[in-house]
N, C-alpha and C. Protein backbone atom coordinates (compact mmCIF):
# COMPACT_ATOMS: atom_id res chain seq x y z
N UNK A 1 70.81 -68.32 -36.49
CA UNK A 1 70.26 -68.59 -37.81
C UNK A 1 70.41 -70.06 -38.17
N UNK A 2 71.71 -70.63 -37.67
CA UNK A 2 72.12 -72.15 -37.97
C UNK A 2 70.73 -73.08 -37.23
N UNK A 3 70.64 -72.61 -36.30
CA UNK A 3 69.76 -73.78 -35.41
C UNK A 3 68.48 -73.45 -36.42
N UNK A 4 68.02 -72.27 -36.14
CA UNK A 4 66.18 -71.84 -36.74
C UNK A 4 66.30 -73.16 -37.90
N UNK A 5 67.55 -73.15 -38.87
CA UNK A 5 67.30 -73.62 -40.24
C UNK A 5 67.34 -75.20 -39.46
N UNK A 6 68.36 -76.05 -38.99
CA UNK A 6 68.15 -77.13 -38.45
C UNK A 6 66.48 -77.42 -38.08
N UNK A 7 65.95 -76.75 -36.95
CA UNK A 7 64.53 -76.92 -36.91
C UNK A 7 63.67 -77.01 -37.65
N UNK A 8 63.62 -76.11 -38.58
CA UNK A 8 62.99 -76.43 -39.66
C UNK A 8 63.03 -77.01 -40.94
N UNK A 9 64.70 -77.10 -40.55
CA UNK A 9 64.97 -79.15 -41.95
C UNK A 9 64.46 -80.05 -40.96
N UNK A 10 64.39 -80.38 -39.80
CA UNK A 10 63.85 -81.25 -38.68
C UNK A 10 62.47 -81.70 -39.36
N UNK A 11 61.66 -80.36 -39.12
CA UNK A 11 60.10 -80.63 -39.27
C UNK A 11 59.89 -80.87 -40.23
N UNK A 12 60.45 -80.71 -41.56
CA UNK A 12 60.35 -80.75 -42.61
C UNK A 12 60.94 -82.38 -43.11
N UNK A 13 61.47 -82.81 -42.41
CA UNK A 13 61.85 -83.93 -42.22
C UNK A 13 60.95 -84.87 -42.05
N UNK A 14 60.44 -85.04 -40.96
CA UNK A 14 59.42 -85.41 -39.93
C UNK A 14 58.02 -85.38 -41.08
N UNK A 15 57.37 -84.01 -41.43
CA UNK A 15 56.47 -83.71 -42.64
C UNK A 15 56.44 -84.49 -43.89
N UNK A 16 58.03 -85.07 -44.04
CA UNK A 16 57.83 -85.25 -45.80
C UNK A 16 58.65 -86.89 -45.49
N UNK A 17 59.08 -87.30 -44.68
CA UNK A 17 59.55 -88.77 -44.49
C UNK A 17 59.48 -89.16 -43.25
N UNK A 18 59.26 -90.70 -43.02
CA UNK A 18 58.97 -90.64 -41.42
C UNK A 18 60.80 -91.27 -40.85
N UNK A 19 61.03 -91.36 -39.82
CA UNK A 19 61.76 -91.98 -39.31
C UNK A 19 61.73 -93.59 -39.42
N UNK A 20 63.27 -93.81 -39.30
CA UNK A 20 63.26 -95.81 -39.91
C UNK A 20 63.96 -96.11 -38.37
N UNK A 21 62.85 -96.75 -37.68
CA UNK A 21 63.11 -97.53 -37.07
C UNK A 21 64.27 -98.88 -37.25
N UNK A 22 64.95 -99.36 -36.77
CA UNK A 22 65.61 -100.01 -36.80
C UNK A 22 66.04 -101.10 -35.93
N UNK A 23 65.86 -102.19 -35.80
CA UNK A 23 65.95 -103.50 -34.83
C UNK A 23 67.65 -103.44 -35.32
N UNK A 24 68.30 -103.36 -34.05
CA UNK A 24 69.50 -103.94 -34.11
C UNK A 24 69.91 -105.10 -34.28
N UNK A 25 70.21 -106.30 -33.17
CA UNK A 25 70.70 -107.23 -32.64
C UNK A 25 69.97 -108.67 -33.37
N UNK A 26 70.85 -109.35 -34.85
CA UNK A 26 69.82 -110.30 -35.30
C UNK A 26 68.99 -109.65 -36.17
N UNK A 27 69.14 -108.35 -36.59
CA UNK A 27 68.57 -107.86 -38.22
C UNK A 27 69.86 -106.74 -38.69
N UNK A 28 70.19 -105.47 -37.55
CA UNK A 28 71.13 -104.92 -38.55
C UNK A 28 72.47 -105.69 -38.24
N UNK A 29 72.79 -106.22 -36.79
CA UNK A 29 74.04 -106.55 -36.59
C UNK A 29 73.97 -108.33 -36.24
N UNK A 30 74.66 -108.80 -36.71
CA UNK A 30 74.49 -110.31 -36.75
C UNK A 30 76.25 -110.31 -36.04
N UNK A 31 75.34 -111.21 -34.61
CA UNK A 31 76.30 -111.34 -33.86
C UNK A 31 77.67 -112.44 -34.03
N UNK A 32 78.61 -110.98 -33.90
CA UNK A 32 79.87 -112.66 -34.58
C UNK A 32 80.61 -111.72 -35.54
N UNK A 33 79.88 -111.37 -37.03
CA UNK A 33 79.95 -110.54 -37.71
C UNK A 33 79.75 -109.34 -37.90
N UNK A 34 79.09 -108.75 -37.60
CA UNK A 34 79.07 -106.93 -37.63
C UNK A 34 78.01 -106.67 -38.23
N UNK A 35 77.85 -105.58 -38.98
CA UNK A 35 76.80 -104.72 -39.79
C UNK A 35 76.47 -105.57 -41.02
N UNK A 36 74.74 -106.40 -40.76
CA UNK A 36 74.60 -106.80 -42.05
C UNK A 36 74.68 -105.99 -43.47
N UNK A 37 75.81 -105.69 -44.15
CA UNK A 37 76.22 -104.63 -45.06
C UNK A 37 74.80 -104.83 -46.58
N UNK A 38 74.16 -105.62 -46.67
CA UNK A 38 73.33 -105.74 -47.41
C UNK A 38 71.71 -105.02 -46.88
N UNK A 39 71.76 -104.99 -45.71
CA UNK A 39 70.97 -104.16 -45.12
C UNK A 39 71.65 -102.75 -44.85
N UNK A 40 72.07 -102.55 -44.62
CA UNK A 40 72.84 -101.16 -44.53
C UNK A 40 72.92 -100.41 -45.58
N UNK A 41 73.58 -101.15 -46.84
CA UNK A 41 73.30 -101.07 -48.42
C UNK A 41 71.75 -100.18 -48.57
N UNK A 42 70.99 -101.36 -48.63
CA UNK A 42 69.27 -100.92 -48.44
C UNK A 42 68.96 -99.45 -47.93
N UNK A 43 69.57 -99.27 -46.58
CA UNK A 43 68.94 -98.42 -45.96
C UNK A 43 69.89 -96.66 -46.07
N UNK A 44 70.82 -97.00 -46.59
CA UNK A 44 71.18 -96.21 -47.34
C UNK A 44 70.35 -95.00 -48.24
N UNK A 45 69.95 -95.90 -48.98
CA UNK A 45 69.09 -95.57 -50.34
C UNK A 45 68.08 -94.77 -49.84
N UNK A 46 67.51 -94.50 -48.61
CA UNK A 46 66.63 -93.77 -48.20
C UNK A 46 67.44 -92.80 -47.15
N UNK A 47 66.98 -91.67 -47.44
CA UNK A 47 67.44 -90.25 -46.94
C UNK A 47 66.82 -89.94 -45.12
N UNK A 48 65.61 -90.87 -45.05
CA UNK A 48 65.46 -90.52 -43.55
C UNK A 48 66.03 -90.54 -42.34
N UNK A 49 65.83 -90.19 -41.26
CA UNK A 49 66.68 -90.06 -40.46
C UNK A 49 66.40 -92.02 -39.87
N UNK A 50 67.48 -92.25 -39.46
CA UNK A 50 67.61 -93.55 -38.93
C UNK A 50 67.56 -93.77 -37.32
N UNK A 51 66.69 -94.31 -36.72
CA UNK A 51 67.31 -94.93 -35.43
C UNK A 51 67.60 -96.33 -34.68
N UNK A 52 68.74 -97.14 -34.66
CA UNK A 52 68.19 -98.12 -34.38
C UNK A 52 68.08 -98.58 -32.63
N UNK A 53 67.23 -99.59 -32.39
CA UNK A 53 66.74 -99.72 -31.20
C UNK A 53 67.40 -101.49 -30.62
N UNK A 54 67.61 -101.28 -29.49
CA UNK A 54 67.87 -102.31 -28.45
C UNK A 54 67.44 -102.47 -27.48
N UNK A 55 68.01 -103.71 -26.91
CA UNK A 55 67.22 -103.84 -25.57
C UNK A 55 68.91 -103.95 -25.22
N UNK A 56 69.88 -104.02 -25.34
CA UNK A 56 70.82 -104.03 -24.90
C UNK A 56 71.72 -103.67 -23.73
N UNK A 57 72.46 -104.03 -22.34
CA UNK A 57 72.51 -103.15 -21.62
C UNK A 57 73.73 -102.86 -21.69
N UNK A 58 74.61 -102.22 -20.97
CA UNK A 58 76.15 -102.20 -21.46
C UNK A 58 77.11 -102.86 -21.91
N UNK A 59 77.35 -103.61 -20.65
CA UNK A 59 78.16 -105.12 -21.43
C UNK A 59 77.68 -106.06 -22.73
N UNK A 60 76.08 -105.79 -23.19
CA UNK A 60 75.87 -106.32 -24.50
C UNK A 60 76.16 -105.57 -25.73
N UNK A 61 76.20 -104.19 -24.80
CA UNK A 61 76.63 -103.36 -26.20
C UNK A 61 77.58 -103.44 -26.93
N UNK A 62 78.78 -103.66 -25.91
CA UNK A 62 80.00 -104.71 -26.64
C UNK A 62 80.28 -105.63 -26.91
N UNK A 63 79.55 -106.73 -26.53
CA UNK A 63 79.44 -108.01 -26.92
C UNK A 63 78.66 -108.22 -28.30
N UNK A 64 78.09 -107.54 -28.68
CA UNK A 64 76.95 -107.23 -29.47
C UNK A 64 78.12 -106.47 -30.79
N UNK A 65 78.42 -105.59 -30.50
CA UNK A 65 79.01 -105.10 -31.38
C UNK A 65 78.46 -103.57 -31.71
N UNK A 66 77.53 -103.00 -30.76
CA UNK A 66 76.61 -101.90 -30.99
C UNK A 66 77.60 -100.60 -30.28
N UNK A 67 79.00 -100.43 -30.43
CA UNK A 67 79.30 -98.84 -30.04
C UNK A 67 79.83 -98.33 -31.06
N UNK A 68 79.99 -99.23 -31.98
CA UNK A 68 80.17 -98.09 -33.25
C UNK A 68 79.27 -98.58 -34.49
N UNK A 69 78.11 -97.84 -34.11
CA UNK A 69 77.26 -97.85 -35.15
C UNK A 69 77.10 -96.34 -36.63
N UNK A 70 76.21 -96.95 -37.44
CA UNK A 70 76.39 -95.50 -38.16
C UNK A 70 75.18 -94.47 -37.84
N UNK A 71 74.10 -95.28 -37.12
CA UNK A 71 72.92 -94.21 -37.12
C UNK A 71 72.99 -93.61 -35.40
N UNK A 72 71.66 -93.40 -34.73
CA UNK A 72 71.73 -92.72 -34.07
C UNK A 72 71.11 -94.41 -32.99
N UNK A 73 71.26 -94.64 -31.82
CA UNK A 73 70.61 -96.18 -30.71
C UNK A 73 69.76 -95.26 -29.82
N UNK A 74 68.94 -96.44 -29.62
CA UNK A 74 68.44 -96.29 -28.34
C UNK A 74 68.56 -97.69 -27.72
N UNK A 75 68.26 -97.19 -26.57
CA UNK A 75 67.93 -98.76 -25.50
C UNK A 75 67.79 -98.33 -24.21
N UNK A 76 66.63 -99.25 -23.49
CA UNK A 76 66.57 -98.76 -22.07
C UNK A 76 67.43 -100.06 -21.44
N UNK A 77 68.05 -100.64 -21.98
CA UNK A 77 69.22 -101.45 -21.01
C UNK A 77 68.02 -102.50 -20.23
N UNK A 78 67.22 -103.27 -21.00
CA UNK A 78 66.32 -104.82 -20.54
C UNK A 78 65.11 -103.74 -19.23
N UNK A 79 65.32 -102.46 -19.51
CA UNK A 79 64.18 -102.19 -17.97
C UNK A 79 63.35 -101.19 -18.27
N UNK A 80 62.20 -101.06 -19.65
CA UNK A 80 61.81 -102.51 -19.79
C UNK A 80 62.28 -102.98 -21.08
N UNK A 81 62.35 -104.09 -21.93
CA UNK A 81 62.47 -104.97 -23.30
C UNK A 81 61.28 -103.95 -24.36
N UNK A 82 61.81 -104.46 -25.28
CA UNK A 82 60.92 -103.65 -26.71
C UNK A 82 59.39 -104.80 -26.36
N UNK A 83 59.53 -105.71 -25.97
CA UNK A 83 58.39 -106.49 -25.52
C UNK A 83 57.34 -105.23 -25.19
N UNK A 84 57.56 -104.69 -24.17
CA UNK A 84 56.87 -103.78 -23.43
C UNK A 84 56.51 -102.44 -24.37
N UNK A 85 55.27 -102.27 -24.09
CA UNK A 85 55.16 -100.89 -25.14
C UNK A 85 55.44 -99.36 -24.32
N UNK A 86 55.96 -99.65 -23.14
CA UNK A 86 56.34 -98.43 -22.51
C UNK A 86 57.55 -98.13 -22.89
N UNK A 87 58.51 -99.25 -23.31
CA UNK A 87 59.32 -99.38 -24.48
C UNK A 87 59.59 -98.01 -25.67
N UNK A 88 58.61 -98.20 -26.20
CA UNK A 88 58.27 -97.40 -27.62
C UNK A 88 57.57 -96.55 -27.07
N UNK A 89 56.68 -95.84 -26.11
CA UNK A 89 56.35 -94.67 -25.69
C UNK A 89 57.37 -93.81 -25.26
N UNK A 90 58.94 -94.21 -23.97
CA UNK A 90 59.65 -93.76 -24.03
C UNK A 90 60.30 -93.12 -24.73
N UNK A 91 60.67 -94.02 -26.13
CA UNK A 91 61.85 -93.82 -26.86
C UNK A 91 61.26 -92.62 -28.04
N UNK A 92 59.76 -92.85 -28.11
CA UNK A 92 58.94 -91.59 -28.98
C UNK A 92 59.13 -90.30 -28.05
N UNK A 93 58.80 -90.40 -27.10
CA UNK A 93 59.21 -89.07 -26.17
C UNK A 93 60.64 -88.84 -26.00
N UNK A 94 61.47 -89.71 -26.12
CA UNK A 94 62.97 -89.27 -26.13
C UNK A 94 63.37 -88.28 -27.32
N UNK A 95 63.07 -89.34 -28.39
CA UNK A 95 63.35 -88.35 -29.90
C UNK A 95 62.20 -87.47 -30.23
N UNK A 96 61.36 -87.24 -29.54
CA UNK A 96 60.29 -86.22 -29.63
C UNK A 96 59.51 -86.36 -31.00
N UNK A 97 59.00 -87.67 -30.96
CA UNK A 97 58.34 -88.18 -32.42
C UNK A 97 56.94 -88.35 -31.99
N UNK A 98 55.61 -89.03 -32.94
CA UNK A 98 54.57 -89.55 -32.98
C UNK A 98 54.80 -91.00 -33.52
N UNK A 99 53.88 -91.36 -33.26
CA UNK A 99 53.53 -92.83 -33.73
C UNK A 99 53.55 -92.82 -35.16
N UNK A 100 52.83 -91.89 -35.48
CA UNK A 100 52.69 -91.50 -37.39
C UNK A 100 54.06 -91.31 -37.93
N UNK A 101 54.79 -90.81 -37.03
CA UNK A 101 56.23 -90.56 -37.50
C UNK A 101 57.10 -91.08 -37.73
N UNK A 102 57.03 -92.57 -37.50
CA UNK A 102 57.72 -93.63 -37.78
C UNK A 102 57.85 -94.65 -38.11
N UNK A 103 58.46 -95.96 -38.71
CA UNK A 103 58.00 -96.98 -38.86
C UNK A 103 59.16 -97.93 -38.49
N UNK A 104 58.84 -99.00 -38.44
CA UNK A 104 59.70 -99.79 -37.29
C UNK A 104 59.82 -101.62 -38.66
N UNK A 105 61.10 -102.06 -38.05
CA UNK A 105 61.19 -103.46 -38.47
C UNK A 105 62.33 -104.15 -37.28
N UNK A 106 61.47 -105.15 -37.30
CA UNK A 106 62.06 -106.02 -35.92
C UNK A 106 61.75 -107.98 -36.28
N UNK A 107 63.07 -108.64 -35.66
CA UNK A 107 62.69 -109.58 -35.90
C UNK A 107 62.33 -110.34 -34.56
N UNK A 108 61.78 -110.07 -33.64
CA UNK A 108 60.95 -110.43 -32.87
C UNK A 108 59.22 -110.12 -32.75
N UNK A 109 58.61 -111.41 -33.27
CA UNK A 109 57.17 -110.88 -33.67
C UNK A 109 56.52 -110.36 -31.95
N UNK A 110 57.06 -110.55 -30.80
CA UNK A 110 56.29 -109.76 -29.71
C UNK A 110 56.82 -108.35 -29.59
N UNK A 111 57.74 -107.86 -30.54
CA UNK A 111 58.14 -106.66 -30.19
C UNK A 111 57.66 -105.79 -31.10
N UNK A 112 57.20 -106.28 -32.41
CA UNK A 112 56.66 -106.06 -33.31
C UNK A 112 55.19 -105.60 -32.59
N UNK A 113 54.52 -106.51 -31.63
CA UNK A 113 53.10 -106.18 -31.63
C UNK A 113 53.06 -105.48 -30.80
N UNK A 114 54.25 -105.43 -30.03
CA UNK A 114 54.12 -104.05 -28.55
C UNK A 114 54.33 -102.78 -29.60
N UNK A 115 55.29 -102.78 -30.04
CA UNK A 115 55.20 -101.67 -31.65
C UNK A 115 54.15 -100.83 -31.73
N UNK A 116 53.01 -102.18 -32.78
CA UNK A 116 51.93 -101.53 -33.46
C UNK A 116 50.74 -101.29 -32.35
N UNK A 117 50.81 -101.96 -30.68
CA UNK A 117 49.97 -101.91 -29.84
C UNK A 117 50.18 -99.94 -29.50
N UNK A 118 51.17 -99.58 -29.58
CA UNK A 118 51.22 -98.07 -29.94
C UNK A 118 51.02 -97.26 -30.70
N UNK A 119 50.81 -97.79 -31.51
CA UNK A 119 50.22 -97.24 -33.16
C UNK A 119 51.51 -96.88 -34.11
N UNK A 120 52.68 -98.10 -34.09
CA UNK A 120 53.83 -97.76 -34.75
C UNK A 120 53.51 -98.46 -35.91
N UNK A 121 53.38 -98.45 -37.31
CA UNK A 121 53.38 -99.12 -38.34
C UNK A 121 54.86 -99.82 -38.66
N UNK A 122 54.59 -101.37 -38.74
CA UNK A 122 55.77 -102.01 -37.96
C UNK A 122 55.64 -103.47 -39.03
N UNK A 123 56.84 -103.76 -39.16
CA UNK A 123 57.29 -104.98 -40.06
C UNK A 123 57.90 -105.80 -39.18
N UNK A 124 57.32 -107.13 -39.67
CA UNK A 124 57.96 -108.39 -38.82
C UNK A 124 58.86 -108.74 -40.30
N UNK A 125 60.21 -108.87 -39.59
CA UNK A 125 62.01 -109.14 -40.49
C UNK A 125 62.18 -110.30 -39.94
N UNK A 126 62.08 -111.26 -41.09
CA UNK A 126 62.67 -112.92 -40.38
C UNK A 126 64.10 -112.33 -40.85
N UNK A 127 64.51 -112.80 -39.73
CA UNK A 127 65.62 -112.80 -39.42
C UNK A 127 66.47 -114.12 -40.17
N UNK A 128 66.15 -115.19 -40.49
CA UNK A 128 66.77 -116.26 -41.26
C UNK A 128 66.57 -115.68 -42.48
N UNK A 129 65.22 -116.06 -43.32
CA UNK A 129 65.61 -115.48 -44.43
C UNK A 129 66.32 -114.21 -44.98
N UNK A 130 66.04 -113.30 -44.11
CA UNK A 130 66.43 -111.94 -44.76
C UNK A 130 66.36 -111.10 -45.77
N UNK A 131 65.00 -111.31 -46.27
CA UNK A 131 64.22 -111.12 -47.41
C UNK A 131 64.17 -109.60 -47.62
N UNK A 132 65.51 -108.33 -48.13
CA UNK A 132 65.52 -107.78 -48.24
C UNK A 132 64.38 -107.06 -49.17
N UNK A 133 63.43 -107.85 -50.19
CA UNK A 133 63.02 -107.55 -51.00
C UNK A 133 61.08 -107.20 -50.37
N UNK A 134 61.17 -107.83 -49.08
CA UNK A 134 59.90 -107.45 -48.49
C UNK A 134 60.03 -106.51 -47.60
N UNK A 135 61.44 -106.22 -47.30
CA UNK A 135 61.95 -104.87 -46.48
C UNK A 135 61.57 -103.89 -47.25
N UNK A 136 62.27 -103.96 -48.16
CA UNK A 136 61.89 -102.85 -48.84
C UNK A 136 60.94 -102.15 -49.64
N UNK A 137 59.75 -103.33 -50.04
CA UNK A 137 58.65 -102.99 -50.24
C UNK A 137 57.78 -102.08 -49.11
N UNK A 138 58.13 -102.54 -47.88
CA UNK A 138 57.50 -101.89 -46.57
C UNK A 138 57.64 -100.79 -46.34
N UNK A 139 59.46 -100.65 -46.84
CA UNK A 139 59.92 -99.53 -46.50
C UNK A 139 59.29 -98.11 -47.38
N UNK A 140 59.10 -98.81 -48.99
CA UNK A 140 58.35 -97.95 -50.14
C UNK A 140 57.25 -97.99 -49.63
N UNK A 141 56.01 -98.66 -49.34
CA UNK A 141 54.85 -98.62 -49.24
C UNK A 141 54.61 -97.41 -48.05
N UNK A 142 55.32 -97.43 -46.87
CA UNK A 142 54.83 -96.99 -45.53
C UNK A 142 55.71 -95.64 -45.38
N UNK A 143 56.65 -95.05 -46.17
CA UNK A 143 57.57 -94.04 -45.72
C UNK A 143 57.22 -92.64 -45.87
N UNK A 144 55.45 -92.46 -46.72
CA UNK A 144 55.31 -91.12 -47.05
C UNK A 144 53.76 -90.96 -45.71
């Protein structure tokens, strides 16, 4: 009975909010320091399920600061880079999503376009400024 109901908070999930992509390395975790907590703050505030993504391979994961995170990672370990849109086909077939199902923010504008070259609706995050306030417009505009 536990699982049936899981599955169907899942889809219902999936149905009524999409998944938040998440660029790790240089948007949520700023290397040196940890979890940009003002972004984290942000992403809080929204109830969807979270994933964030790397290109990271082991030894960056600790260097990086990415094994104790709060959401759920991916990464194919640089083979291939979010560059690549086999990238984001993988990682949709991993978590068993659609393109419609998610939306993505990254501060690399080529990873961004391998992204939307899949049909991910996708935000380019400067990473210097950190203009939480166009995050989150994206995040309102694109999440239903």
């Amino acid at each position: 009975m536990k699982t049936i109901f899981l599955q169907n908070l899942k889809r219902l999930q999936n149905n009524i909010m999409k998944t938040i992509l998440v660029d790790a390395v240089d948007t949520f975790v700023i290397e040196g320091e940890g979890i940009y907590e003002p972004l984290y703050d942000l992403l809080e505030k929204y109830p969807n399920r979270k994933i964030i993504l790397t290109n990271a391979n082991d030894p960056q994961m600790v260097e990086f600061g990415l094994t104790d995170l709060p959401y759920k990672f991916f990464t194919l370990k640089h083979n291939p880079d979010k560059t690549d849109p086999i990238y984001f086909q993988t990682m949709l077939k991993e978590f068993d999503l659609k393109p419609e199902e998610v939306i993505y923010f990254e501060h690399n504008p080529d990873a961004v376009k391998s992204a939307q070259s899949v049909g991910i609706t996708s935000h380019h995050y400067d990473s210097e400024k950190k203009d939480l306030e166009a995050l989150k417009s994206f995040l309102d505009t694109n999440n239903l």
